[in-house]
Protein backbone atom coordinates (compact mmCIF):
# COMPACT_ATOMS: atom_id res chain seq x y z
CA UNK A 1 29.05 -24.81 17.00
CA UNK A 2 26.13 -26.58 16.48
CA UNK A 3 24.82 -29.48 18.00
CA UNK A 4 22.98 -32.38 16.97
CA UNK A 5 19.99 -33.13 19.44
CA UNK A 6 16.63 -34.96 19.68
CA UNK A 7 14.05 -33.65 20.61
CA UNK A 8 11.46 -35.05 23.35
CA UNK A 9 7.78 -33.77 24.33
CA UNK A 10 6.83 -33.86 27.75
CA UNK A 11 3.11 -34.14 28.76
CA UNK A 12 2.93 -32.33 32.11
CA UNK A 13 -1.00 -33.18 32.28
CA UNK A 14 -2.18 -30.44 33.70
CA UNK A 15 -4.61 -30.52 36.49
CA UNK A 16 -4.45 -34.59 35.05
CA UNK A 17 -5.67 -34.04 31.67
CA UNK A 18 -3.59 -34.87 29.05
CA UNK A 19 -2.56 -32.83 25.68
CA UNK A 20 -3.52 -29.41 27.35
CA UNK A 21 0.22 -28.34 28.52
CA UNK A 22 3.30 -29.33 27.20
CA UNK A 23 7.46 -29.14 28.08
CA UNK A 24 10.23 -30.10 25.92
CA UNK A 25 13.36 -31.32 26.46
CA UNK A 26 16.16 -30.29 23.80
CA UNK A 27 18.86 -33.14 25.65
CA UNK A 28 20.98 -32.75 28.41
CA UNK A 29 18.28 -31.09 30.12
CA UNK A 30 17.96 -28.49 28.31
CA UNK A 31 14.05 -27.61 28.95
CA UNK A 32 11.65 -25.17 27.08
CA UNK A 33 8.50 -24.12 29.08
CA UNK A 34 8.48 -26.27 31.69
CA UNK A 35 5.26 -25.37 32.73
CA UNK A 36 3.26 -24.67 36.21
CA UNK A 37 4.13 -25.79 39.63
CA UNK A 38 1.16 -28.03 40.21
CA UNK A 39 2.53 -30.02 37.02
CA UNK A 40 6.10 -30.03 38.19
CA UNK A 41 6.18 -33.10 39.78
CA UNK A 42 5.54 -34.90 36.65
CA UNK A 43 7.77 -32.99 34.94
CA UNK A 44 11.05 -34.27 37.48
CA UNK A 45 9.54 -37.71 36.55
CA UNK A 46 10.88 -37.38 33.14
CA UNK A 47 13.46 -35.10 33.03
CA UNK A 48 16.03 -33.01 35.84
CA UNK A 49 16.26 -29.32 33.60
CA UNK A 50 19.94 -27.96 33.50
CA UNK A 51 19.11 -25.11 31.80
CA UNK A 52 15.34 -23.88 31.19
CA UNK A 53 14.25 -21.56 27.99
CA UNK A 54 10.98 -19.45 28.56
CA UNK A 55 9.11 -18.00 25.49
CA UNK A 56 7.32 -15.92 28.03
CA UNK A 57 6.55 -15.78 31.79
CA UNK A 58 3.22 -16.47 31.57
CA UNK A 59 1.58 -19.15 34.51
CA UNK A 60 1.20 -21.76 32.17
CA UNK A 61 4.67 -21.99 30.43
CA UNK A 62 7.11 -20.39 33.53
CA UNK A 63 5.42 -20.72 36.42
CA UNK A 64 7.17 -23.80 38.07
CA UNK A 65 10.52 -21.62 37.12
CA UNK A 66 11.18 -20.58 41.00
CA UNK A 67 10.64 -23.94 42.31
CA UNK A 68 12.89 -25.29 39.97
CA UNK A 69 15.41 -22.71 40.82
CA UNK A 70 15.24 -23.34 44.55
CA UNK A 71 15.84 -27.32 43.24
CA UNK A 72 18.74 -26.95 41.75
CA UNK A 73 20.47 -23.36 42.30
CA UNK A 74 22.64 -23.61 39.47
CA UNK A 75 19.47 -23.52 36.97
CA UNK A 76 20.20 -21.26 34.34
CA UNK A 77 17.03 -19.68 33.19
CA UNK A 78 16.74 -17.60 29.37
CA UNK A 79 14.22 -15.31 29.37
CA UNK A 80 13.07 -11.76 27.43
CA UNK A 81 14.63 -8.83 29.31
CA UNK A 82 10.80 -7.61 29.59
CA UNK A 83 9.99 -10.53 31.19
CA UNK A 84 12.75 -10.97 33.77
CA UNK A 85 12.06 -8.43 36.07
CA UNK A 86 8.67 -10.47 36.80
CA UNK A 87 10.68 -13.44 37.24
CA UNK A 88 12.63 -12.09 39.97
CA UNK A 89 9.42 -10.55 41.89
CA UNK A 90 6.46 -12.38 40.65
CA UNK A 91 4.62 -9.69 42.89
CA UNK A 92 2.68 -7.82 39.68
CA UNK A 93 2.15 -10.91 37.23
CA UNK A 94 0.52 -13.08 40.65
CA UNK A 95 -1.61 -9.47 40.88
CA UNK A 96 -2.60 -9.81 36.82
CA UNK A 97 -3.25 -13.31 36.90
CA UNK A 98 -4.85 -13.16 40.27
CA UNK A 99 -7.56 -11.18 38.39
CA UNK A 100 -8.34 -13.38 35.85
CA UNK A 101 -8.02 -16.94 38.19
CA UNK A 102 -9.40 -15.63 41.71
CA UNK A 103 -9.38 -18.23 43.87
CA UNK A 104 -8.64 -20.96 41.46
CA UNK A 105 -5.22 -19.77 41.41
CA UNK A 106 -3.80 -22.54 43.57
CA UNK A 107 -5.74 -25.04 42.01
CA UNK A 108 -4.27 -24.32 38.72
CA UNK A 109 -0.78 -22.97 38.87
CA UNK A 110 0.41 -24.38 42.71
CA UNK A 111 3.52 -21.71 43.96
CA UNK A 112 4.88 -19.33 41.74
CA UNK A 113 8.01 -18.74 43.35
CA UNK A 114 10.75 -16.09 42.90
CA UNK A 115 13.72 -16.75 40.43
CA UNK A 116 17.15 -14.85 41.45
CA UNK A 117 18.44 -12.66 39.30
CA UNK A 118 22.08 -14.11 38.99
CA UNK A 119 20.16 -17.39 37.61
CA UNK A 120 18.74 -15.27 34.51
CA UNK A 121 20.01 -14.51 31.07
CA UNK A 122 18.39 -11.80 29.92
CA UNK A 123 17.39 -11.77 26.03
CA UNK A 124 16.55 -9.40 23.44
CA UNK A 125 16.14 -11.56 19.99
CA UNK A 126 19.11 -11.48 17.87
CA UNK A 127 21.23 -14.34 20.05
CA UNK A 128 22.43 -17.68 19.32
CA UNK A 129 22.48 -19.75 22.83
CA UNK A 130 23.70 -22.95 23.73
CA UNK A 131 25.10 -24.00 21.01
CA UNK A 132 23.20 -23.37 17.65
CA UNK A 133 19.68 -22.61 19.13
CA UNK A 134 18.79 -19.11 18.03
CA UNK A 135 16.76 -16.86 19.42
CA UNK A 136 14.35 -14.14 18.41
CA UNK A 137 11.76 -11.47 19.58
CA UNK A 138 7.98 -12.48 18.87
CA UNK A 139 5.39 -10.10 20.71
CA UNK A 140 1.53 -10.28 19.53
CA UNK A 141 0.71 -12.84 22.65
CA UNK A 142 2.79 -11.01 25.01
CA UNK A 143 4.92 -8.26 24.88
CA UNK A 144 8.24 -10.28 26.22
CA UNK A 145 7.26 -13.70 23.59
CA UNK A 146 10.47 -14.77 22.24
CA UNK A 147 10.96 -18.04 19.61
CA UNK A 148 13.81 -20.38 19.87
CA UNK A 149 14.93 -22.28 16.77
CA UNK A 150 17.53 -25.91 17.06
CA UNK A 151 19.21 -24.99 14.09
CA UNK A 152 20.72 -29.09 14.52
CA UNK A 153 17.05 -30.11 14.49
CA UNK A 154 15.29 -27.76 12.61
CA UNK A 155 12.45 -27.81 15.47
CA UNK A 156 11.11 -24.25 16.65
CA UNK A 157 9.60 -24.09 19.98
CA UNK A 158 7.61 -21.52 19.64
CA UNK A 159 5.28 -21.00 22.61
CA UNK A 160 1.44 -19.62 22.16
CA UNK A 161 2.32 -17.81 18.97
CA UNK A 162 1.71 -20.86 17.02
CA UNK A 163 -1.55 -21.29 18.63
CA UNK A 164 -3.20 -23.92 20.37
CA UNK A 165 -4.66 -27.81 19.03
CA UNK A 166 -5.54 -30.97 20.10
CA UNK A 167 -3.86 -33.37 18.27
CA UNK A 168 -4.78 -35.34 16.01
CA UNK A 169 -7.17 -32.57 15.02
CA UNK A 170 -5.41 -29.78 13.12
CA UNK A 171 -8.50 -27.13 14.65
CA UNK A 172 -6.24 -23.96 15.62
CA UNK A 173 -7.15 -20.87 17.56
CA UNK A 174 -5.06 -17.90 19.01
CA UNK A 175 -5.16 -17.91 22.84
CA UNK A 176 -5.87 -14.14 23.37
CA UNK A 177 -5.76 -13.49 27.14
CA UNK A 178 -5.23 -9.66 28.09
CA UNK A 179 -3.05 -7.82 28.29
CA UNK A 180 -0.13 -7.34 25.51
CA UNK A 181 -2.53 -8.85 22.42
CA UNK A 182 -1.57 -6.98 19.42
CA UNK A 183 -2.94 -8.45 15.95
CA UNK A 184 -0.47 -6.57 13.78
CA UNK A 185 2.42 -8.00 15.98
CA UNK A 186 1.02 -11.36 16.01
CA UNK A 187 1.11 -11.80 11.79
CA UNK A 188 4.56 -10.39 11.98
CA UNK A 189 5.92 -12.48 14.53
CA UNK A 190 4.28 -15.34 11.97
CA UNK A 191 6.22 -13.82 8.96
CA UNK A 192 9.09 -14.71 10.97
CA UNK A 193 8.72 -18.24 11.79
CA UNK A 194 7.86 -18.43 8.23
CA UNK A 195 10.84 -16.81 7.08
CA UNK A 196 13.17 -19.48 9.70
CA UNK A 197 11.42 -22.49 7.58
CA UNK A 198 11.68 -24.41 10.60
CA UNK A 199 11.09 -28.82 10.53
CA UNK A 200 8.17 -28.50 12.63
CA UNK A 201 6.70 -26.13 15.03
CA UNK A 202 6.80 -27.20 18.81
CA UNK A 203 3.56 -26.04 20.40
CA UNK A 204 3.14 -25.67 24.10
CA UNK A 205 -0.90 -26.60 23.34
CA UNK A 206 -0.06 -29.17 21.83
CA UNK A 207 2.54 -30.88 20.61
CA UNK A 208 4.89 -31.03 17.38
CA UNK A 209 3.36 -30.07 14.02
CA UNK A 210 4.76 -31.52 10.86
CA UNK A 211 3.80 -28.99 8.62
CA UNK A 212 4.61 -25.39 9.82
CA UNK A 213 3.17 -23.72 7.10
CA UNK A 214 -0.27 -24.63 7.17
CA UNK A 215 0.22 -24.30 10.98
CA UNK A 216 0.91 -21.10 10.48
CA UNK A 217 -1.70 -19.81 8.61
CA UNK A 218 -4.43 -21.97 10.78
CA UNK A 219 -3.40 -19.34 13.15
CA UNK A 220 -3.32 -16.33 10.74
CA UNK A 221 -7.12 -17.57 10.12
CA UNK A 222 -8.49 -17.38 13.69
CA UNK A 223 -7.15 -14.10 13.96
CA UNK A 224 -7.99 -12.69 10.99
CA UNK A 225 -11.70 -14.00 11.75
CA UNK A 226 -12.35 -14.02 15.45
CA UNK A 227 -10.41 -10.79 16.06
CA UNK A 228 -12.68 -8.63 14.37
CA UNK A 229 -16.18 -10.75 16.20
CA UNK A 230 -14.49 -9.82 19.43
CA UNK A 231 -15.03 -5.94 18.58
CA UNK A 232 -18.68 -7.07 16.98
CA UNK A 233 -19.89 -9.55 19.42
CA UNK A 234 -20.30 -8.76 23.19
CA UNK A 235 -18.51 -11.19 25.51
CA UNK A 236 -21.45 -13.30 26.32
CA UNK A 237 -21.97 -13.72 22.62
CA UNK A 238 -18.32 -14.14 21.75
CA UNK A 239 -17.74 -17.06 24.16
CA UNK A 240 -20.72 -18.93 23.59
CA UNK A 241 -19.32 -18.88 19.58
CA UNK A 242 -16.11 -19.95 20.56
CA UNK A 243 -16.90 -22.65 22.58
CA UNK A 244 -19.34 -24.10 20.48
CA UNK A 245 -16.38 -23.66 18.02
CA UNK A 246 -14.04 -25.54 20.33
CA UNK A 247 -16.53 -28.14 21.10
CA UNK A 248 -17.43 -29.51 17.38
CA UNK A 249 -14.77 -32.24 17.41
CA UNK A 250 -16.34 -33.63 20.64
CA UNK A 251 -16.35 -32.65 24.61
CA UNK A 252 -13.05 -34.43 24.99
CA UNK A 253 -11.00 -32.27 22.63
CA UNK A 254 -13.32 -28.98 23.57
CA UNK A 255 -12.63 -28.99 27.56
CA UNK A 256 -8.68 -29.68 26.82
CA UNK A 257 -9.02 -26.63 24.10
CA UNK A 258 -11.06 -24.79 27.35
CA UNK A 259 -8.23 -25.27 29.77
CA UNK A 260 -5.85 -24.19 27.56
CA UNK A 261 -7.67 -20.80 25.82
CA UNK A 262 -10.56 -20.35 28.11
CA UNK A 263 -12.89 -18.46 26.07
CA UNK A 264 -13.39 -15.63 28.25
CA UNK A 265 -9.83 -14.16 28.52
CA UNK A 266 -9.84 -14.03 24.95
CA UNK A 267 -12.36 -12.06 24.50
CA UNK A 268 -10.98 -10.06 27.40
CA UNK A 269 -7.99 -9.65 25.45
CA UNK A 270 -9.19 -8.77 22.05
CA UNK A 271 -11.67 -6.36 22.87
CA UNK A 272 -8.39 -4.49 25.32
CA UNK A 273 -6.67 -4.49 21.91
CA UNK A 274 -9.36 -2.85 20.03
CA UNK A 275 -9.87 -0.30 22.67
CA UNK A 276 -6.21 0.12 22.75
CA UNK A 277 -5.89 0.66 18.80
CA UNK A 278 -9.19 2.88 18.77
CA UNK A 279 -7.11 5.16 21.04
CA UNK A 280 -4.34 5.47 19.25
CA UNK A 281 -6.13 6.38 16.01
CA UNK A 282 -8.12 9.11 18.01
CA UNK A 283 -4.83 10.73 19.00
CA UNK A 284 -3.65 9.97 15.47
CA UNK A 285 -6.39 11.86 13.93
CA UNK A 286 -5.97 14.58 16.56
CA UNK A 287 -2.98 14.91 16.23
C-alpha cells in the first residue's frame, strides 16, 4: 500500500546557522536524518520521530540517533546493515571522526549515544518500508549510503549523494570526507536516482530541489572536475581553490557551504581514493 504524505523540511540550524543541516519529516513522524545531538533540541521543537530513516551514520545526519532512542525506546531506526553495527557501539566511528574534529567534537556533534540493536532494521537496498517508501543501496559517499524514495510523493531523500547547496544558489559540490569515497560508485549511485525520476531531490545540505536532473549532474560536474585537482593539487592548494570556490556567492553562503563540506576532509578523502585506486591497478598490472 501506498500512502499519500507531505512532506516537511526541518532546519536543525546547526551550531545556529541556518541552511547548513537539514531533517525531514515524511508525517506521522516518520523522520529522515535527523541530524546531530547538539541540534536535537530544535529538532523535538518541531517534530516527536516515530520512526527515523538514516542514509548513513555519519555525525551529521545520525548522530542524535541514541539520544533519540533513549527518548522514546520504541524508536524504530532503518539503517544499512554496514552501518548498524556502528550504531549499536559508536566506539570506532567516535575514533574516525575523533580524528578529523579533535576537540571540536563536542562543540559540533554534542553525545553520540548508543542505539540498541532490537531498535534497528537492518537494510540492504532492494526493500519497500513503511508503506510505499523504497529503498536502495547508494555507496560513493560512504560505503553503507542508502536512498529512500515516497513513491506517494515522488520526493527522494537522498542524503550527501546529491551534494551539498545553499539555496537559492544552485552552486553544488560533492562533500568528500575520507574514508569510503569512491568516484565510480558515486556516478552510479547517480544513474540510479536518475533512473527513479524522482519529484525532487531532498538534500540534507540543503533543502528540496525542483529539478533533479540538473541536480544531478551539478554533482556529476564537481566530481568529474575537482576529483582529478585533488590528485594534481596538494592539500594546501586544493583547499584554498575550493574555498575561494565556495566563497564567490558571498561569505554568508561560503561559511554555511564550509560547515557543511569543510574543504579539508575533502581533499582528505579524494586523495585516500586515488591512493586507494592507484593500488589496485598496481596489483592489477601485477597480477
Amino acid at each position: 500500500m501506498v500512502v499519500s504524505r507531505m512532506t516537511r523540511s526541518i532546519d536543525v540550524m546547526h551550531l545556529g546557522r541556518d541552511r547548513v543541516i537539514g531533517a525531514y519529516e515524511l508525517g506521522e513522524g516518520i523522520v529522515v536524518d535527523p541530524g546531530p545531538a547538539s541540534s536535537v533540541d530544535t529538532l523535538l521543537e518541531h517534530v516527536e520521530p516515530r520512526v527515523l530513516l538514516l542514509t548513513h551514520i555519519h555525525l551529521d545526519h545520525a548522530g542524535a540517533t541514541g539520544v533519540l532512542v533513549r527518548r522514546n525506546p520504541d524508536l524504530k531506526v532503518y539503517v544499512h546493515e554496514r552501518g548498524a553495527p556502528h550504531l549499536i557501539d559508536p566506539g570506532k566511528l567516535l575514533k574516525s571522526a575523533g580524528q578529523l574534529y579533535g576537540d571540536d567534537m563536542d562543540r559540533l556533534w554534542g553525545e553520540v549515544a548508543p542505539v540498541p540493536e532490537e531498535n534497528i532494521v537492518r537494510l540492504d537496498g532492494g526493500e519497500t518500508i513503511e508503506d510505499g517508501i523504497r529503498v536502495e543501496y547508494a555507496p560513493g559517499h560512504a560505503s553503507h549510503h542508502v536512498v529512500y524514495l515516497d513513491e506517494g510523493s515522488g520526493d527522494a531523500f537522498v542524503g550527501d549523494v546529491g551534494g551539498v547547496r545553499v539555496p537559492p544558489y544552485e552552486f553544488t559540490l560533492a562533500p568528500t570526507p575520507p574514508p569510503d569515497i569512491d568516484v565510480e560508485r558515486w556516478n552510479a549511485s547517480l544513474d540510479l536516482l536518475e533512473e527513479w525520476g524522482p519529484q525532487r531531490l531532498c538534500l540534507t545540505h540543503f533543502g528540496a530541489v525542483d529539478e533533479p536532473g540538473a541536480q544531478i549532474e551539478r554533482v556529476r560536474a564537481w566530481l568529474a572536475d575537482w576529483g582529478p585537482k585533488a590528485r594534481d593539487l596538494d592539500k594546501d592548494d586544493f583547499c584554498r581553490a575550493v574555498a575561494e570556490r565556495m566563497h564567490a556567492a558571498g561569505d554568508e553562503i561560503g561559511e554555511r557551504l564550509e560547515q557543511a563540506a569543510p574543504p579539508d576532509q575533502m581533499w582528505l578523502g579524494l586523495d585516500r581514493y586515488w591512493r586507494k585506486r592507484a593500488e589496485r591497478e598496481a596489483e592489477g598490472a601485477a597480477a
